[in-house]
Protein backbone atom coordinates (compact mmCIF):
# COMPACT_ATOMS: atom_id res chain seq x y z
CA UNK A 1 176.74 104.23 85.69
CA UNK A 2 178.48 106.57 87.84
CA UNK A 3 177.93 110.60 88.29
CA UNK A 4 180.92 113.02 88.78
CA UNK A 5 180.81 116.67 90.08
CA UNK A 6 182.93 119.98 89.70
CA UNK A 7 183.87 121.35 93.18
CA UNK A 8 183.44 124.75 91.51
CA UNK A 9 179.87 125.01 90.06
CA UNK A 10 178.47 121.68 91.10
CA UNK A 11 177.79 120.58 87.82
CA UNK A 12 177.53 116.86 87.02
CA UNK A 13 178.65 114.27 84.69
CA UNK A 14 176.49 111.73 84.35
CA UNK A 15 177.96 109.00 82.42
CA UNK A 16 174.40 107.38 81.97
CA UNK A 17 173.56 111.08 79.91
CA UNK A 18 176.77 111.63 78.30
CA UNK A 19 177.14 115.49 77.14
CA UNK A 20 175.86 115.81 73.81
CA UNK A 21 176.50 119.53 73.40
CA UNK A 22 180.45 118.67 74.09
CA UNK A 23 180.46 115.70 71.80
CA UNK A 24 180.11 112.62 74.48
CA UNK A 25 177.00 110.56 73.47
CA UNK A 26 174.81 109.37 76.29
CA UNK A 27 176.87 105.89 77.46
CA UNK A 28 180.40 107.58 77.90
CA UNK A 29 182.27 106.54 80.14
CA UNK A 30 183.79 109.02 82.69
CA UNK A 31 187.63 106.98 81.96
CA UNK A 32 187.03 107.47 78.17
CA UNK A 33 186.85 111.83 78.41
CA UNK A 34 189.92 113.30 77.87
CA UNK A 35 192.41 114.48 80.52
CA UNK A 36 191.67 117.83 79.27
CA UNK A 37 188.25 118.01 80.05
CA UNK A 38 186.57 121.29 81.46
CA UNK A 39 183.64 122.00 83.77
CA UNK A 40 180.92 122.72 80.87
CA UNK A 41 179.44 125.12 83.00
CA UNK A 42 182.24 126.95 84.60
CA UNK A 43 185.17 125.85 82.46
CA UNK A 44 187.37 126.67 85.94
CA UNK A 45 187.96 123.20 86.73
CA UNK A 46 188.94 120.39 84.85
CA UNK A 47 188.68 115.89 84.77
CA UNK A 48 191.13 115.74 87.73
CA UNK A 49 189.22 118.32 89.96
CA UNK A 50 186.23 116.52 89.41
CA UNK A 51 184.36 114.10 92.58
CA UNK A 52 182.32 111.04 91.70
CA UNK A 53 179.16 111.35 93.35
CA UNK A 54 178.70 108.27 95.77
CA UNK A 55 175.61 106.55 95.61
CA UNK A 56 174.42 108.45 92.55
């Protein structure tokens, strides 16, 4: 499972973890979010901002 961060706030989605409190169960996969997906944390940036984490 892969990891990907916000440039803005370094916060990271971890596919393995989901985001519960946005409505992704732990499994999602990063393809299956929404184009319209914001930075939980920040809400400034949004999916295509976002950097997958190598080797995470």
């Amino acid at each position: 499972m892969s990891q990907f961060q916000c440039p803005e706030c370094g916060y990271r989605y971890d596919e393995e973890r989901g985001e519960p409190h946005q409505g992704y169960a732990a499994g999602t996969a990063w393809e299956a979010l929404p184009d319209d997906f914001a930075c939980p944390d920040c809400a400034v940036r949004v999916k295509a901002d976002f950097e997958e984490v190598p080797g995470a």
